[in-house]
Protein backbone atom coordinates (compact mmCIF):
# COMPACT_ATOMS: atom_id res chain seq x y z
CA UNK A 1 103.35 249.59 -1.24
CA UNK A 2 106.61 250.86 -2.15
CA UNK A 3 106.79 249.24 -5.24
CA UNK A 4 103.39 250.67 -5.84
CA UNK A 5 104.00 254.29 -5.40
CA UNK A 6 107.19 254.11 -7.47
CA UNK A 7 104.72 253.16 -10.27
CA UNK A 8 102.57 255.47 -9.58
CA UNK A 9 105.59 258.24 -10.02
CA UNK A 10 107.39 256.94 -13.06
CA UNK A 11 107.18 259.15 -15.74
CA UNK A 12 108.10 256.81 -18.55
CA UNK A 13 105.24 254.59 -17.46
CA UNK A 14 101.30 255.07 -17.86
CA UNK A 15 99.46 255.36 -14.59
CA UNK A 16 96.90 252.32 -14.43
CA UNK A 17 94.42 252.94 -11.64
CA UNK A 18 94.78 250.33 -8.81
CA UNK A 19 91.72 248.08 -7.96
CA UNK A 20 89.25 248.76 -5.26
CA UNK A 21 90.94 245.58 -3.33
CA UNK A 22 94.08 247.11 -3.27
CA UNK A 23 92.75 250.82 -2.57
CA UNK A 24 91.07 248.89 0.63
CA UNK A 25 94.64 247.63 1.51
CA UNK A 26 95.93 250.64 1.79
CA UNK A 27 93.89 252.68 3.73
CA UNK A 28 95.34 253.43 7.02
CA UNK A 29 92.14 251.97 9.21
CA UNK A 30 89.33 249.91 9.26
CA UNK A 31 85.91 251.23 7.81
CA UNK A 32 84.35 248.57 10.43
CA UNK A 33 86.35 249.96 13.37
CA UNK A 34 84.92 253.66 12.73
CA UNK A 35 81.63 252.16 11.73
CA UNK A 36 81.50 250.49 15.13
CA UNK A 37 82.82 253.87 16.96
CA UNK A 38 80.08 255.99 15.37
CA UNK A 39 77.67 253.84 16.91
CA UNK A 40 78.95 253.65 20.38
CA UNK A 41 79.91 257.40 20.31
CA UNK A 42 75.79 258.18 19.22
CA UNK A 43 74.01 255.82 21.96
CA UNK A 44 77.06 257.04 24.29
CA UNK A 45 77.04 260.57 23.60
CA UNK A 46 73.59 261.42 22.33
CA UNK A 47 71.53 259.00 24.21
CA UNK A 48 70.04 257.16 20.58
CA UNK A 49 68.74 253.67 20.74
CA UNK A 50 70.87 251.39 18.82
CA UNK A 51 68.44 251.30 16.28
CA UNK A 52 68.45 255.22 15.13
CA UNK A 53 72.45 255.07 15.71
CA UNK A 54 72.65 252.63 13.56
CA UNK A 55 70.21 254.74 10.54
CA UNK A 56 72.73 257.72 11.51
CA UNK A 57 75.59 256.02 10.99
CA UNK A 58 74.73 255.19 7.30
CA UNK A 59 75.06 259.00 7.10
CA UNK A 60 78.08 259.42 9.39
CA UNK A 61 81.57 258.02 9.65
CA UNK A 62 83.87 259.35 12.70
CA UNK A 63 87.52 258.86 13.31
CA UNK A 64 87.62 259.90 16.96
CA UNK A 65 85.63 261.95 19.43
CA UNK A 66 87.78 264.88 19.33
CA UNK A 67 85.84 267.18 17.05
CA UNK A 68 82.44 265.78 17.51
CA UNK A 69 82.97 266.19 21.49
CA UNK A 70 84.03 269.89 20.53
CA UNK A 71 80.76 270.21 18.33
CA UNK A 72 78.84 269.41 20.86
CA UNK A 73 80.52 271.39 23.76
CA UNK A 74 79.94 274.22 21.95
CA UNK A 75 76.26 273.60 21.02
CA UNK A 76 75.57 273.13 24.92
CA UNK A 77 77.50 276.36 25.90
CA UNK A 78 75.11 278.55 23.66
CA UNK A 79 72.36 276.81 25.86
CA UNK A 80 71.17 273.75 24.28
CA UNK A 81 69.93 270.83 25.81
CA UNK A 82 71.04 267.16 25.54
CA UNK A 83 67.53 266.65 24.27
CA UNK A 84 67.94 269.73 21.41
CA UNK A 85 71.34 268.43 20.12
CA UNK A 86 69.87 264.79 19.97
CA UNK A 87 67.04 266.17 17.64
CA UNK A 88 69.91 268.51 15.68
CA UNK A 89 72.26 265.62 15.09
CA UNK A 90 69.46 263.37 13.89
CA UNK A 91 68.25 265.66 11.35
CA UNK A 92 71.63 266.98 10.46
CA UNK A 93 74.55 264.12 12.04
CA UNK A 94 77.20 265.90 9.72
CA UNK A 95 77.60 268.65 11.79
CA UNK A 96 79.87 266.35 14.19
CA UNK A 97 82.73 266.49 11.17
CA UNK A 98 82.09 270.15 11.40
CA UNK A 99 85.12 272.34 12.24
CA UNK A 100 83.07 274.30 15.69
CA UNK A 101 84.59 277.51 16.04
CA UNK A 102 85.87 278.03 12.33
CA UNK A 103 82.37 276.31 10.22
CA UNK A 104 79.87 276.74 13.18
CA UNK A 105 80.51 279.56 15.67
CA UNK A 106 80.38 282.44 13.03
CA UNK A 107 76.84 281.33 12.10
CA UNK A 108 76.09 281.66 15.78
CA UNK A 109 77.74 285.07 16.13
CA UNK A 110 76.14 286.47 13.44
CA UNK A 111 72.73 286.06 14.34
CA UNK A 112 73.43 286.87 17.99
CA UNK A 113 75.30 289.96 16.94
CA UNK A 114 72.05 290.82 14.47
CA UNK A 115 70.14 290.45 18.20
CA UNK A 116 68.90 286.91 18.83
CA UNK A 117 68.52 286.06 22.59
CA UNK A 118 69.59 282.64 23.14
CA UNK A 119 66.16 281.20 23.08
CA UNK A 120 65.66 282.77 19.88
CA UNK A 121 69.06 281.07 18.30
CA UNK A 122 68.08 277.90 19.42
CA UNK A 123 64.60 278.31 18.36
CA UNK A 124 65.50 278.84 15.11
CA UNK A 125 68.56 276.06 14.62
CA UNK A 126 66.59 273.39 16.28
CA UNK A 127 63.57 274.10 13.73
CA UNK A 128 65.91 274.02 10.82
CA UNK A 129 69.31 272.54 11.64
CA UNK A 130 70.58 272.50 8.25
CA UNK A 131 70.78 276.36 8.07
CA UNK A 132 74.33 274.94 9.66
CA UNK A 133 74.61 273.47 6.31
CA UNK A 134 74.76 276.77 4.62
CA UNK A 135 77.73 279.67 3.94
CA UNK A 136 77.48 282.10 6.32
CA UNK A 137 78.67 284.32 3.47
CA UNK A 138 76.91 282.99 0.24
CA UNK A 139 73.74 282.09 1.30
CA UNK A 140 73.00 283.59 5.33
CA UNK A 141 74.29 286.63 5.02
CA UNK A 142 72.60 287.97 1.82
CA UNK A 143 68.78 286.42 2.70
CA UNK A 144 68.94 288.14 5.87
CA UNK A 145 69.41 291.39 4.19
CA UNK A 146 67.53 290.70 1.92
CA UNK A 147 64.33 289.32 4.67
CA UNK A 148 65.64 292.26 6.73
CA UNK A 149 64.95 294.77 3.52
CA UNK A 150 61.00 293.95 3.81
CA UNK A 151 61.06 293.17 7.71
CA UNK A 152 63.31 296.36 8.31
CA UNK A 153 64.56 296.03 11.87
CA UNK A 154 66.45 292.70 13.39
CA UNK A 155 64.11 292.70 15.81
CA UNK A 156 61.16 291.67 12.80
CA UNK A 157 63.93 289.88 10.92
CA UNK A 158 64.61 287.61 13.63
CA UNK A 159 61.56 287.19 14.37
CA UNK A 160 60.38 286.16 10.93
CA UNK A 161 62.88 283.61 11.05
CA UNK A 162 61.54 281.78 14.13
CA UNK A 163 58.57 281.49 12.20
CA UNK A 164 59.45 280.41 8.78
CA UNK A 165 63.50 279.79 9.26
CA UNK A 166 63.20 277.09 6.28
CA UNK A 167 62.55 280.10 3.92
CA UNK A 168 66.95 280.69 4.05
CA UNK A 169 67.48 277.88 1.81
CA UNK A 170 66.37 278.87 -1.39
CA UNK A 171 66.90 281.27 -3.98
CA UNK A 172 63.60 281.57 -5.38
CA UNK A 173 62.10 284.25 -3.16
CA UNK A 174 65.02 286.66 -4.13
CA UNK A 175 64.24 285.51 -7.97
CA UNK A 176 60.20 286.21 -7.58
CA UNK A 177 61.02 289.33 -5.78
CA UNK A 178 63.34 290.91 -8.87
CA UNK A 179 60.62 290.06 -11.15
CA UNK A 180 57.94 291.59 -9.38
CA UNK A 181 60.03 295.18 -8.93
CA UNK A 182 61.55 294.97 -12.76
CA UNK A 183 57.61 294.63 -13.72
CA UNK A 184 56.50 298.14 -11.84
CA UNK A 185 55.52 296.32 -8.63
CA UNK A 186 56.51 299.00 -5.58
CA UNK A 187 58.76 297.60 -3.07
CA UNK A 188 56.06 298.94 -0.26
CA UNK A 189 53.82 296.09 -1.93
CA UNK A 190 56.57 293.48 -2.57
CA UNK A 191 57.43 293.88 1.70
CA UNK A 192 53.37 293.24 2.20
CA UNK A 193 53.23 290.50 -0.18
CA UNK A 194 56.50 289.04 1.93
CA UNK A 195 55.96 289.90 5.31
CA UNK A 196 52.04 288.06 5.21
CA UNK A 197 51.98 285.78 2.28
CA UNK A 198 55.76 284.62 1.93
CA UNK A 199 54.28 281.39 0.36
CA UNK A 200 53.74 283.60 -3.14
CA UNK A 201 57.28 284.21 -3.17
CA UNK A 202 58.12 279.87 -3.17
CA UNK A 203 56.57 279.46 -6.52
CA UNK A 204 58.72 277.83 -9.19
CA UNK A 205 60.08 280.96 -10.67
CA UNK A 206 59.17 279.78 -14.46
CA UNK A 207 55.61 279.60 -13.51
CA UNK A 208 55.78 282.33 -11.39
CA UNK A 209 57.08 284.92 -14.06
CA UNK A 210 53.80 283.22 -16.19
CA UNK A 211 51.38 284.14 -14.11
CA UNK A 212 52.71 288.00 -13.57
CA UNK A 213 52.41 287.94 -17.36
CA UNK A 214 49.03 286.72 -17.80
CA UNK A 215 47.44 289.32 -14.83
CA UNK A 216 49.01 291.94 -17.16
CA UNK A 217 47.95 290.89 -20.25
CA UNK A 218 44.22 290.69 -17.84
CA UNK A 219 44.81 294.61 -17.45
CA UNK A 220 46.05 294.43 -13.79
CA UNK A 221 48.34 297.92 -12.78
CA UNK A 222 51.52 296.27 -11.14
CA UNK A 223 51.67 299.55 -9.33
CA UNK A 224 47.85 299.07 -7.24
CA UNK A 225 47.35 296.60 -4.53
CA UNK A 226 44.57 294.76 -6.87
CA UNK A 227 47.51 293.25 -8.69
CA UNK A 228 48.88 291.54 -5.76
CA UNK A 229 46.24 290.25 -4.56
CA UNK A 230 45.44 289.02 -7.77
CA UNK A 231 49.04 287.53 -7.66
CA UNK A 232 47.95 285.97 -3.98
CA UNK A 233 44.75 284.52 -5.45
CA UNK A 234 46.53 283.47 -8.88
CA UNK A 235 49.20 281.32 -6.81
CA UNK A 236 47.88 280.33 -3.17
CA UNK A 237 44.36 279.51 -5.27
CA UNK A 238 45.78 277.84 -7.80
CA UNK A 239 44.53 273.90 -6.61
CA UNK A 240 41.10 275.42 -6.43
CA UNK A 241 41.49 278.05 -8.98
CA UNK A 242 38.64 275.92 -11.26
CA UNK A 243 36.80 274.84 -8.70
CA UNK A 244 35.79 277.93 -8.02
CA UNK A 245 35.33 279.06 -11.80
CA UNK A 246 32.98 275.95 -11.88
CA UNK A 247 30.51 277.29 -8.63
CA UNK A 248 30.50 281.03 -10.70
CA UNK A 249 29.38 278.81 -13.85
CA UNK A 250 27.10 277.03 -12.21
CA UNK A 251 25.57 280.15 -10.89
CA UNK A 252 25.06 281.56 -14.37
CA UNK A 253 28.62 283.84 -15.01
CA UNK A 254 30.21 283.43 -18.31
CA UNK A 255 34.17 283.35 -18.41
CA UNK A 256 33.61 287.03 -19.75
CA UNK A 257 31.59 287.81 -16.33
CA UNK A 258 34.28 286.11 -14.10
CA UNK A 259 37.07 288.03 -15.87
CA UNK A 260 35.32 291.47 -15.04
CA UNK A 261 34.41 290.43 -11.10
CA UNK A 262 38.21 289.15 -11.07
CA UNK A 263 39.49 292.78 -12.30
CA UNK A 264 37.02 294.44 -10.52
CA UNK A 265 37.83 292.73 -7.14
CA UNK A 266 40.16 290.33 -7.15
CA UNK A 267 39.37 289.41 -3.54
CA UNK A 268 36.35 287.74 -5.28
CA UNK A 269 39.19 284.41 -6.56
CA UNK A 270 40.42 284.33 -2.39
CA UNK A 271 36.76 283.14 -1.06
CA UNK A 272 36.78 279.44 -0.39
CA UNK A 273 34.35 277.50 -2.61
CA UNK A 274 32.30 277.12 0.33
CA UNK A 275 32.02 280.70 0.86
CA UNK A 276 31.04 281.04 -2.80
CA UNK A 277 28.56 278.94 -2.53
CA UNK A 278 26.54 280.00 0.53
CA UNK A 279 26.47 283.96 -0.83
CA UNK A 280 25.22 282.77 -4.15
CA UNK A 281 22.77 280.92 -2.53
CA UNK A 282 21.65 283.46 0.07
CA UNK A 283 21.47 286.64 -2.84
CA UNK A 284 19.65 284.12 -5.04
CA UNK A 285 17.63 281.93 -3.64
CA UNK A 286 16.52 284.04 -0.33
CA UNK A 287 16.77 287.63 -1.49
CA UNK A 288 15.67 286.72 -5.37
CA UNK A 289 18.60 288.88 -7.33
CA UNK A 290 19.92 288.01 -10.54
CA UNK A 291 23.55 286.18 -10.15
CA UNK A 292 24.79 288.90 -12.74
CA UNK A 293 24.04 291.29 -10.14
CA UNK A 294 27.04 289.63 -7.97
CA UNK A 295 29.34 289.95 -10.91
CA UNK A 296 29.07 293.29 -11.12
CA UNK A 297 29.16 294.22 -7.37
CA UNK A 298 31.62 291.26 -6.65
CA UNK A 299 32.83 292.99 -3.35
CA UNK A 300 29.70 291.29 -1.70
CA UNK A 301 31.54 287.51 -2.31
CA UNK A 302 34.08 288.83 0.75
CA UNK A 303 30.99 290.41 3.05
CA UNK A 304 30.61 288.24 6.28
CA UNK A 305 27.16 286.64 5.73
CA UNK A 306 26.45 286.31 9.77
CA UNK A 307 27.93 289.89 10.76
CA UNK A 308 26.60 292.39 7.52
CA UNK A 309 24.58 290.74 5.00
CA UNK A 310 21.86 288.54 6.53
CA UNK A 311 21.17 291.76 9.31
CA UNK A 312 21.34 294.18 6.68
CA UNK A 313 18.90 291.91 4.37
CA UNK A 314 16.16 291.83 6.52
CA UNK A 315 16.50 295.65 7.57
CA UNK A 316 16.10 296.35 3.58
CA UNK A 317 12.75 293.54 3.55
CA UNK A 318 10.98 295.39 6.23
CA UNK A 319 11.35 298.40 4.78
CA UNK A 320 10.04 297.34 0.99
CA UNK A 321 7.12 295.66 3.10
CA UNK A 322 6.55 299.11 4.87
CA UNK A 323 7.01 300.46 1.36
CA UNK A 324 9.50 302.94 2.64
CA UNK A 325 12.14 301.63 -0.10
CA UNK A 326 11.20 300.62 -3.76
CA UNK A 327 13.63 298.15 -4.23
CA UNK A 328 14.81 296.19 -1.45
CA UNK A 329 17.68 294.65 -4.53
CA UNK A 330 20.32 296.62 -3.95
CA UNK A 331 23.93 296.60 -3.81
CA UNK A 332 24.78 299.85 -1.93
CA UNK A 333 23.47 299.45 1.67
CA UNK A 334 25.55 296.13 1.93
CA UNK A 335 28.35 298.29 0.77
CA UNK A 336 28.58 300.96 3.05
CA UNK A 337 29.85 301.13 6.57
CA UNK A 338 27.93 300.50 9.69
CA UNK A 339 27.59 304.54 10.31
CA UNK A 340 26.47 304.95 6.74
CA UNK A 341 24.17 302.50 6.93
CA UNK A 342 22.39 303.10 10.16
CA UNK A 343 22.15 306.69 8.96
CA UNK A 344 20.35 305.61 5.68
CA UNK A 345 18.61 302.76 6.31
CA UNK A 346 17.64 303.24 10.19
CA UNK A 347 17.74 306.51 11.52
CA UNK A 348 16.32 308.29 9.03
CA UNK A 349 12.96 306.54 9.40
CA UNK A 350 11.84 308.28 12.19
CA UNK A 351 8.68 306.40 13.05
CA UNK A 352 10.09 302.70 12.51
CA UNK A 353 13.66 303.75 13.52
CA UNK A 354 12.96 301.75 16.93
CA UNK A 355 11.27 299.13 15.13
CA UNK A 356 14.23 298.87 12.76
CA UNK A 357 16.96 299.19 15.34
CA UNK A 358 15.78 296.45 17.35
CA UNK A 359 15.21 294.35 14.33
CA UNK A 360 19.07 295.52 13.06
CA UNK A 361 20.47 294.60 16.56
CA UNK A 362 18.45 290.95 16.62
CA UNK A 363 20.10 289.66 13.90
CA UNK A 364 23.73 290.94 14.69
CA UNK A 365 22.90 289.70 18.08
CA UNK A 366 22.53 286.14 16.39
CA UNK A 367 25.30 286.05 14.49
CA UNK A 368 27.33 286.96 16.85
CA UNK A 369 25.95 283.75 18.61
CA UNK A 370 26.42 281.33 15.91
C-alpha cells in the first residue's frame, strides 16, 4: 500500500488507475460484513421479514447503527409509529444515511412552524416519504409559496398537501402556471383552476403550452372562465376527446357545429360520452327536435336529465296537447331557473296550474327516486 500511494504521488510518473481487485483490497471493510448488518439491523430494528430486508438492502448499505438509530429516534419523537417508519423506510430506506437533525429536522420544522399538527406532518410524510428526499430550500420552500399563493392561508396550504402531497416534486405546475398568466389568464382563475383541478397543471409543459395556443387560435378570451374550462376539457378529456366528437357526428354535427357548441359552452366537451348519448337520445328520439337544435343551445348537454329536463318535458307536452303553447320545441324553459319556470310554464295557467303542478312535482318526485 505504501508503495502504492507513493506512485500515486510521484510527479515524474503518470498516474495509471489501479484495478478493481486492488481497489477491493484496500477498502477498509468488508462489503459482506455491512451487507449482512443492514439486514439484521432492518428485521431487528424495523420488524421486516427477511425477505423485504433483503430487497432493501439492495438499496441500502450501513456502517453502524449510530445514525440510522438517530433517524429513527427522531421520527418516533415527532409521533410516529413503529408501523409508519416501517412503511417510510421501505419506500424511502435512504433516509437511515440521512444526517437527522441537520438533513431531516428542518423539513419537519418548517412545516410545523407553517402550522401542521402532528397528525397532519405525519399524514403527509407517510403518504409521500420522499418529500425527505427534497431541499428544504430549492424545492419545499418555493412550492409551498407558491401552493400557498392560490391556497392563501397555511391552514388551506397544509391542507392541500395532505391531499395531493406528491404534487411537491415537480416543476411543471409552476411552468403551466407562468404560461397561463404571461397569456392574459387572471391569477383569480389560475388559483380555481389549481385549487379544484390541479391535474391540468401536471401536463407535459410542451403539450401543455400547445393546447393554450390552439383554444386561442379557437377564439377563447384567456381573461373569461370559458377558457379554462375549455383548458379543463382540452386536457382532463383528452383520452376521450374523439370519442366524444364521434357521438356529436353520429348525431348529425359537422366539425363546424362542434366548434361553435365548444365556444359557445365549453362545458358541452366535460359530459361523459354516456351523458352525451342519453340527451341526444332523449331531445331526439322522445321530444322529436332537430340535433342542430342542441348545437346551438349546447348548455342543455350539462342539464340533469332526471332533476330538469324529463319534468320540464312533459310540463311543455301537456301544455301543446292543451294547446296552451304552440311549440312545445323549445330551448328556453329548460334554460331558466326553477322560479322562472314555474312562473311561465305553471302558474300562469290558472285553470291547469293544479293539473300542471302535480304533474311538475310527479316527475321530480321520480327522479329523485331513481
Amino acid at each position: 500500500m505504501f508503495s502504492y500511494l507513493r506512485l500515486c504521488h510521484n510527479p515524474n510518473l503518470t498516474f495509471i488507475k489501479p484495478s478493481p481487485i486492488l481497489h477491493l483490497l484496500l477498502q477498509p471493510f468488508s462489503s459482506s460484513a455491512n451487507h449482512s448488518f443492514t439486514l439484521n439491523y432492518l428485521i431487528q430494528n424495523l420488524a421486516f421479514s427477511p425477505e423485504t430486508a433483503s430487497k432493501i438492502s439492495t438499496k441500502l448499505l450501513l456502517n453502524n447503527s449510530q445514525n440510522p438509530d438517530s433517524v429513527l429516534a427522531l421520527f418516533k419523537s415527532h409521533g410516529f409509529s413503529n408501523s409508519q417508519l416501517s412503511t417510510l423506510i421501505k419506500t424511502c430506506p435512504n433516509l437511515l444515511t440521512y444526517h437527522p437533525n441537520k438533513t431531516l429536522l428542518p423539513k419537519l420544522n418548517f412545516l410545523l412552524q407553517k402550522g401542521a399538527s402532528t397528525s397532519d406532518l405525519i399524514d403527509i410524510i407517510t403518504k409521500n416519504p420522499r418529500i425527505l428526499y427534497l431541499s428544504l430550500q430549492n424545492s419545499i420552500i418555493p412550492f409551498y409559496d407558491l401552493v400557498k399563493r392560490f391556497f392563501l392561508s397555511d391552514e388551506s396550504t397544509i391542507a392541500s398537501l395532505k391531499v395531493r402531497s406528491c404534487m411537491i416534486y415537480s416543476k411543471t405546475p409552476s411552468q403551466n402556471i407562468q404560461l397561463l398568466l404571461q397569456n392574459g389568464v387572471p391569477e383569480s382563475k389560475v388559483g380555481i383552476l389549481f385549487r379544484n383541478w390541479y391535474t391540468v397543471f401536471t401536463q407535459n409543459p410542451p403539450v401543455f403550452e400547445k393546447v393554450v395556443m390552439e383554444l386561442k387560435e379557437l377564439g377563447f378570451n384567456p381573461k373569461t372562465t370559458f377558457f379554462t374550462v375549455a383548458l379543463r376539457a382540452k386536457i382532463n378529456s383528452k383520452s376521450n376527446w374523439e370519442n366524444k366528437i364521434d357521438v356529436y357526428k353520429k348525431w348529425g354535427w359537422s366539425q363546424e357545429d362542434i366548434v361553435s357548441a365548444f365556444l359557445k359552452h365549453p362545458w358541452c366537451m366535460l359530459a361523459s360520452v354516456d351523458k352525451i348519448e342519453a340527451v341526444m337520445k332523449f331531445f331526439v328520439d322522445h321530444i322529436g327536435w332537430e340535433s342542430l337544435v342542441l348545437a346551438k343551445h349546447p348548455i342543455l348537454i350539462m342539464m340533469s336529465l332526471e332533476k330538469r329536463v324529463i319534468p320540464r318535458a312533459f310540463v311543455l307536452k301537456f301544455l301543446e296537447s292543451k294547446g296552451l303553447v304552440k311549440d312545445a320545441k323549445l330551448a328556453r324553459p329548460f334554460k331558466v331557473s326553477e322560479d322562472v319556470f314555474l312562473k311561465k310554464f305553471v302558474n300562469c295557467f290558472e285553470e291547469e296550474a293544479s293539473n300542471l303542478l302535480k304533474l311538475y312535482e310527479e316527475k321530480r318526485e321520480v327522479s329523485r327516486n331513481v
